[in-house]
Protein backbone atom coordinates (compact mmCIF):
# COMPACT_ATOMS: atom_id res chain seq x y z
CA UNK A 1 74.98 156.14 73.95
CA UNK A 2 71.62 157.22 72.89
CA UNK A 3 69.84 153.97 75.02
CA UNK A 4 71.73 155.64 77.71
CA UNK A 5 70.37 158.73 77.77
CA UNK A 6 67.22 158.24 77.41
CA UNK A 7 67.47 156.04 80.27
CA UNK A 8 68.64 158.73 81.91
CA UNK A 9 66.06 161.36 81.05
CA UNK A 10 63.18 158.50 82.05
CA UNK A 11 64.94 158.50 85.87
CA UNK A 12 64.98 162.32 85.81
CA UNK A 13 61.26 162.75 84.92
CA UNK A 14 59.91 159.38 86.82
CA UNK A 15 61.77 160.23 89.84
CA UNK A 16 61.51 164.53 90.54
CA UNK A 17 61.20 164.02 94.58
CA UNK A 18 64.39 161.95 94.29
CA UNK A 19 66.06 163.20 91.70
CA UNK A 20 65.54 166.65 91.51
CA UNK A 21 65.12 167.24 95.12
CA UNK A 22 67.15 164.81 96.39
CA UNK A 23 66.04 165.53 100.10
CA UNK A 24 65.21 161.96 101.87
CA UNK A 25 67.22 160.46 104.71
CA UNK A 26 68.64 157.80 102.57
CA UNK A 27 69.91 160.18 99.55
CA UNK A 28 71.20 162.29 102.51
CA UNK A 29 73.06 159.26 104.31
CA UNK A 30 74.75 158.69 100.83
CA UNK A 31 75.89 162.26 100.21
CA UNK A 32 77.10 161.96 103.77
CA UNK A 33 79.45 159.08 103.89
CA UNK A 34 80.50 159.80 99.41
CA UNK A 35 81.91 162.69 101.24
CA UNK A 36 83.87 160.89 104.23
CA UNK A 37 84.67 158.30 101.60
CA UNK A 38 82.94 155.91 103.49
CA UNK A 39 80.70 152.80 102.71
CA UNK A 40 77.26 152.59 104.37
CA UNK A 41 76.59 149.71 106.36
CA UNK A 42 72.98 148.93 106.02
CA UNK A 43 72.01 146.34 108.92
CA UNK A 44 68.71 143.48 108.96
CA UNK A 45 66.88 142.62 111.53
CA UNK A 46 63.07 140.97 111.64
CA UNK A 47 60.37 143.20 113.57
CA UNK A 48 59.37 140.98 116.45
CA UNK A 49 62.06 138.57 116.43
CA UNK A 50 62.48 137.87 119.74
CA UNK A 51 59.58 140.18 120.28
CA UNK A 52 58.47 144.26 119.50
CA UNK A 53 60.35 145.56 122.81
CA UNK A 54 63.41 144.31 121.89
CA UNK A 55 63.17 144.96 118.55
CA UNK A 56 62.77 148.95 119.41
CA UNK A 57 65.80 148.32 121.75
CA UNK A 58 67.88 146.66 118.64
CA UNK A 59 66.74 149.57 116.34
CA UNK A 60 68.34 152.10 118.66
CA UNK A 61 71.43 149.86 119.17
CA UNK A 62 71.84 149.50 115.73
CA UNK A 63 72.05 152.79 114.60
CA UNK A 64 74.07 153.89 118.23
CA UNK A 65 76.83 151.13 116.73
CA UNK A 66 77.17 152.49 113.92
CA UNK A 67 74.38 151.33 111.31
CA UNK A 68 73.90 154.11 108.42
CA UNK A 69 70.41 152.10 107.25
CA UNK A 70 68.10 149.97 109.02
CA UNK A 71 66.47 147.45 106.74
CA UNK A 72 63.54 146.10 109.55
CA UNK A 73 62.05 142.82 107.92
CA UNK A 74 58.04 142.44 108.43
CA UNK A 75 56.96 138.92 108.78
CA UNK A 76 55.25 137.36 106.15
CA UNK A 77 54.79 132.97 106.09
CA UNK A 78 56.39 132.26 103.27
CA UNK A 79 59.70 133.81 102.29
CA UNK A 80 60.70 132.22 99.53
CA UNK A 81 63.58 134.23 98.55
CA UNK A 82 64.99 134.07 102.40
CA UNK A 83 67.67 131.54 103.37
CA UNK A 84 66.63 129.44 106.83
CA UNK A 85 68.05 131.73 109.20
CA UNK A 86 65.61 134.38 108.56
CA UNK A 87 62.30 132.02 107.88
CA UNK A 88 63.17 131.20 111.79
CA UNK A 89 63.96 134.42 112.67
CA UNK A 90 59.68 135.27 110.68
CA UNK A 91 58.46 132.34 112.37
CA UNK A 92 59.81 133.13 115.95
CA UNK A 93 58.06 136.82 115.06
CA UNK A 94 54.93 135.42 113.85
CA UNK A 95 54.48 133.64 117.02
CA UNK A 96 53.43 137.10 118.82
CA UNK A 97 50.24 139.03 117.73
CA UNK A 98 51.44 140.98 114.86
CA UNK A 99 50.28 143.65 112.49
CA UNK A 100 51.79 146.32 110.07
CA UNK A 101 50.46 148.61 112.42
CA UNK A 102 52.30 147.50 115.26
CA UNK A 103 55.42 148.16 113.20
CA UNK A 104 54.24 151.25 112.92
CA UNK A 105 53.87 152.58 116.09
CA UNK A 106 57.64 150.40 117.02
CA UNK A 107 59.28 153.00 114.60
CA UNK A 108 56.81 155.69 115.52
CA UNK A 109 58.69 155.13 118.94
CA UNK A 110 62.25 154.37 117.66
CA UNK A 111 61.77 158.03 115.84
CA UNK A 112 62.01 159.58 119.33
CA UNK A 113 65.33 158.18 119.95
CA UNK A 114 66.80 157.72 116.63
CA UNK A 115 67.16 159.49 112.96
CA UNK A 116 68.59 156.72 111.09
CA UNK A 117 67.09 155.62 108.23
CA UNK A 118 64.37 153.14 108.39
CA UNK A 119 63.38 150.49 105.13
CA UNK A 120 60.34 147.96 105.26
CA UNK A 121 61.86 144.73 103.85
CA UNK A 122 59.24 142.19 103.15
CA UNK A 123 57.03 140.65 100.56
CA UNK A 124 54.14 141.77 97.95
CA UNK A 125 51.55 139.78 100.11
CA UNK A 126 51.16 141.69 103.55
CA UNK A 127 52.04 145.70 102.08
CA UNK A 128 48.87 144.42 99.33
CA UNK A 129 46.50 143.34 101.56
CA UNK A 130 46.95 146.29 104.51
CA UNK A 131 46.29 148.70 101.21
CA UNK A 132 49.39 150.38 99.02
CA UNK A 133 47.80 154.27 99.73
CA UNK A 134 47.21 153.08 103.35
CA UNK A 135 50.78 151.77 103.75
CA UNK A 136 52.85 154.52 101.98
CA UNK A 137 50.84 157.35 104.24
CA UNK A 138 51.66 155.49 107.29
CA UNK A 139 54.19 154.56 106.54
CA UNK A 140 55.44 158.01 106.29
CA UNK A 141 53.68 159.24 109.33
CA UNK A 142 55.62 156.57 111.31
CA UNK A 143 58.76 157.98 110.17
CA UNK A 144 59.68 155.05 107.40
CA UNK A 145 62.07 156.07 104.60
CA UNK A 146 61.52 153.05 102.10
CA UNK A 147 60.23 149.94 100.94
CA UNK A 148 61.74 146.92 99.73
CA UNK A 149 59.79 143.85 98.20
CA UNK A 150 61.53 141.34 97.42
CA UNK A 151 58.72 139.82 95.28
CA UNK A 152 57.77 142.85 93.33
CA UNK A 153 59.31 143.23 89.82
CA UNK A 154 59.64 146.71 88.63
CA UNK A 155 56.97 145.83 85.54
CA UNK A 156 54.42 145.19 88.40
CA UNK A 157 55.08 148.17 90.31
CA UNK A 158 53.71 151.18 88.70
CA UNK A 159 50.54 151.47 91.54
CA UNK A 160 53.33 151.08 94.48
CA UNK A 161 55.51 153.75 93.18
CA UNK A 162 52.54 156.19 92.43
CA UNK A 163 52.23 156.03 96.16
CA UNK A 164 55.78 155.92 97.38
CA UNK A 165 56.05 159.02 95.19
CA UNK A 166 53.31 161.09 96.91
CA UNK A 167 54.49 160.23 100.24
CA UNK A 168 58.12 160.95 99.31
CA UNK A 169 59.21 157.32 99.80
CA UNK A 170 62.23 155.60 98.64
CA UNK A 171 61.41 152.43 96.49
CA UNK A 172 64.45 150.06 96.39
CA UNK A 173 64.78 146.97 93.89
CA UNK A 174 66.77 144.09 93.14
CA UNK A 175 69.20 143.17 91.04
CA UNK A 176 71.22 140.00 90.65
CA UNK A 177 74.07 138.51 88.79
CA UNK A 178 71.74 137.11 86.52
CA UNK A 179 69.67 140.49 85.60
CA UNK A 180 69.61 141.16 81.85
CA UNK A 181 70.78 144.82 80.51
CA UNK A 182 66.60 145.42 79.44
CA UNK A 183 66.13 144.29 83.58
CA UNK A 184 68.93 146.82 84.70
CA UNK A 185 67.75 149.34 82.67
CA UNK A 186 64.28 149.10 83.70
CA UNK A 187 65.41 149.11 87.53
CA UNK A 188 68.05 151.96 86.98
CA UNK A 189 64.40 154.22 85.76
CA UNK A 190 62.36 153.08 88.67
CA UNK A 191 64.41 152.65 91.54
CA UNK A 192 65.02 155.89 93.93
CA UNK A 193 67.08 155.65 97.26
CA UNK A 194 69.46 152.74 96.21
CA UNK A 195 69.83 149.32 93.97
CA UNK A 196 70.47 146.22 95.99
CA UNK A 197 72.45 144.06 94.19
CA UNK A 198 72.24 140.43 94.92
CA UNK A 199 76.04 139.21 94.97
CA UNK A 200 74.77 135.58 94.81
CA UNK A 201 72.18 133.42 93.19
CA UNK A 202 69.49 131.46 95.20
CA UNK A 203 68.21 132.34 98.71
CA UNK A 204 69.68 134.88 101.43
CA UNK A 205 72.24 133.38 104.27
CA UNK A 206 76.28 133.97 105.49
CA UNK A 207 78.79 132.26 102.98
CA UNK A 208 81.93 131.90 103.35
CA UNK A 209 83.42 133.40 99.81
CA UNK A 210 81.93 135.74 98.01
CA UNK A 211 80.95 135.63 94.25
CA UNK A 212 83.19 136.40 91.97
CA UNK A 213 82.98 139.22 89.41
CA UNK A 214 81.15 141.91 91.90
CA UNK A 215 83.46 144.20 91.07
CA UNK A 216 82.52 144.02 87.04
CA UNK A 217 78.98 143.03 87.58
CA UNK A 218 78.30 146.46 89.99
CA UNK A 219 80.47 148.58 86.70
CA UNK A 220 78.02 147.07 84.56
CA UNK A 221 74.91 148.32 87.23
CA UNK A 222 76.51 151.73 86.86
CA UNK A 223 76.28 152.60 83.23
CA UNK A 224 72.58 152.61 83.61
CA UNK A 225 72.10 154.81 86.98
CA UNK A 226 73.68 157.95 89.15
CA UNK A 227 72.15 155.87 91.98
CA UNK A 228 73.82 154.52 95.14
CA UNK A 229 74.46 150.20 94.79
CA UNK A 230 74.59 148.13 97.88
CA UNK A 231 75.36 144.35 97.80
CA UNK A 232 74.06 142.00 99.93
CA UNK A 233 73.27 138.05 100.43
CA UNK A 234 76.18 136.58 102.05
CA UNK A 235 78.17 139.24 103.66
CA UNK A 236 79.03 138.37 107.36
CA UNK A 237 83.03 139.44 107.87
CA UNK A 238 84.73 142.61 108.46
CA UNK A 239 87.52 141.53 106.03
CA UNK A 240 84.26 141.11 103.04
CA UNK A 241 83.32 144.13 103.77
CA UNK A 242 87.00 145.51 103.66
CA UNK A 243 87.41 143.60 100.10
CA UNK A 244 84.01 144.57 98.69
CA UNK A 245 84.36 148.57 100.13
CA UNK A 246 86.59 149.92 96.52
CA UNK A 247 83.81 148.56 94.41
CA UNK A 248 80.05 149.26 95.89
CA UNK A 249 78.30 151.91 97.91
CA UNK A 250 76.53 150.38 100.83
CA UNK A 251 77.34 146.75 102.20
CA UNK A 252 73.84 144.72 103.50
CA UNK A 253 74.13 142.20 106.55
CA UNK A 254 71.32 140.16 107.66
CA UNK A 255 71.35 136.69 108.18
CA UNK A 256 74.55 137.42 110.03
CA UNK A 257 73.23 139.69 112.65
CA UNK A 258 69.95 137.44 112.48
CA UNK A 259 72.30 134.21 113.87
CA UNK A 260 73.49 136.51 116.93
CA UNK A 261 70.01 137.49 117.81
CA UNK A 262 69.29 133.79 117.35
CA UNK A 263 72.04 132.44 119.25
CA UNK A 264 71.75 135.19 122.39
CA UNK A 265 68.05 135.54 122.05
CA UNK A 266 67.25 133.93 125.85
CA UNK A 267 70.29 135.88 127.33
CA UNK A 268 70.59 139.20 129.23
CA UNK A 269 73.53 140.01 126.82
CA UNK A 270 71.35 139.99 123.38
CA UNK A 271 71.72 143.53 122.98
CA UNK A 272 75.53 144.21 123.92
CA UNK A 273 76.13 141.13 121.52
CA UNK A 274 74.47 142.59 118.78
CA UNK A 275 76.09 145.77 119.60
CA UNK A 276 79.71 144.68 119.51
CA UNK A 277 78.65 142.50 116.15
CA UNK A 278 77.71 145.76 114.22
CA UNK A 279 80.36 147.99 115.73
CA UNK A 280 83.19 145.22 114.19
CA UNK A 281 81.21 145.62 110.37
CA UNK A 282 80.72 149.31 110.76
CA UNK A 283 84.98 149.45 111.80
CA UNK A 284 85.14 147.82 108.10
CA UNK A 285 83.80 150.25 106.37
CA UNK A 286 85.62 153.25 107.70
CA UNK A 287 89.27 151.41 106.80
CA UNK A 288 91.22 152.65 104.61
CA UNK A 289 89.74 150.96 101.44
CA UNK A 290 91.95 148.06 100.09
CA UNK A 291 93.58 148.43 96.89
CA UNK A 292 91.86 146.84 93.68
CA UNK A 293 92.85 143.43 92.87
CA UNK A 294 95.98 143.15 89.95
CA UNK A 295 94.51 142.23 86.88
């Protein structure tokens, strides 16, 4: 109990523009749908991929279908921790001229049409180089609500969250099946806006079954942190999201939306596609929530 609290009290004072003010989009968004009793759908897609206008396009059809966060991937060369239908879905981007800045200005844009919540997904490399003080200011000029590095271990973070804390950004981490209690707890005191759990081992991508013991694994998550968990990696069904809704906070689709772009990408109906894809996963989560398993 006393390992508890003090994790507790380390959130509190490491966290005061989250915690104590609790005023971003994304804590908002959460407040929201806890009261509807609703589970936030938080939808991928890859900035650039098939190219910047329709990304803006898929930003505002995302969040008119139905989207409660948009997780917008930046391209970066080697994703390592991304299954092969996002490395195409980078290297289709990366064939444009690209920039952080462009993403900038595509949200800068998006913000005129649009007040759903925005995330950078993306690797260490590319937020590094453009300049953490840089990135977090523009970031938040541009109308971005968080960051999410995939490669970035909370021990390795202190200069990133110094910044997301000035400019009043969310910083989200990871955390797998495999994450130690010391790993959770460090997370639980760093993290602000939400923890993504990682339902699977291994590299992003749709499966067909889901791991087992989410339900005990996300209990576990929870003795260490007041914060909102979403689970991703491998959700790509309406009925998942229906069977994962009694346990978690936010359910996280990528690779699955990622394949429709892919597969309507040359087509006039890329964007209706898209549309009626995210409207079906956003239908999940506002079913009545299906009972807990027997034990």
């Amino acid at each position: 109990m006393a390992l508890r609290a003090t994790v507790s009290l380390e959130l509190i004072q490491r966290q005061p523009h989250h915690t104590v003010r609790g005023m971003t989009r994304i804590h908002e968004t959460f407040q929201r749908l806890k009261a509807q009793e609703e589970t936030a759908l938080i939808a991928y897609i890859t900035a650039g991929d098939p190219d910047l206008e329709t990304t803006q396009a898929l930003l505002c059809c995302l969040a008119g279908e139905g989207a409660d966060i948009i997780e917008l991937g930046v391209p970066f060369s080697d994703p390592m921790a991304d299954g092969i239908t996002i490395q195409h879905a980078f290297e289709r981007a990366l064939k444009h001229p690209f920039s952080l800045g462009k993403i900038f200005n595509l949200v800068k844009d998006a913000r005129k049409k649009i007040a759903t919540p925005i995330i950078l997904f993306s690797y260490y490399n590319p937020f590094y180089q453009y300049g953490l003080k840089r990135l977090c200011a523009d970031a938040r000029a541009a109308g971005v609500d968080g960051l999410l590095i995939v490669d970035l271990p909370p021990e390795e973070a202190e200069e990133l969250k110094s910044e997301t804390v000035a400019s009043d950004l969310d910083l989200i981490f990871l955390l797998a099946p495999t994450s130690t209690e010391e790993r959770i707890q460090r997370v639980a005191a760093t993290a602000s806006g939400f923890i993504y759990y990682v339902s699977v081992t291994g590299v992003t991508g749709a499966r067909e079954e889901l791991a087992d013991m989410v339900d005990k694994n996300v209990a576990r998550i929870r003795r260490y942190t007041s914060l909102p968990i979403g689970v991703g990696f491998g959700i790509s069904r309406p009925d998942q999201i229906r069977a994962l809704s009694p346990y978690v906070d936010a359910v996280i689709v990528g690779s699955a939306i990622i394949k429709v772009i892919e597969e309507h990408r040359e087509t006039s109906a890329l964007i209706d596609a898209v549309g009626k894809f995210v409207k079906s996963l956003k239908d999940a989560t506002r079913s009545e929530f299906s009972a807990a398993p027997a034990e």
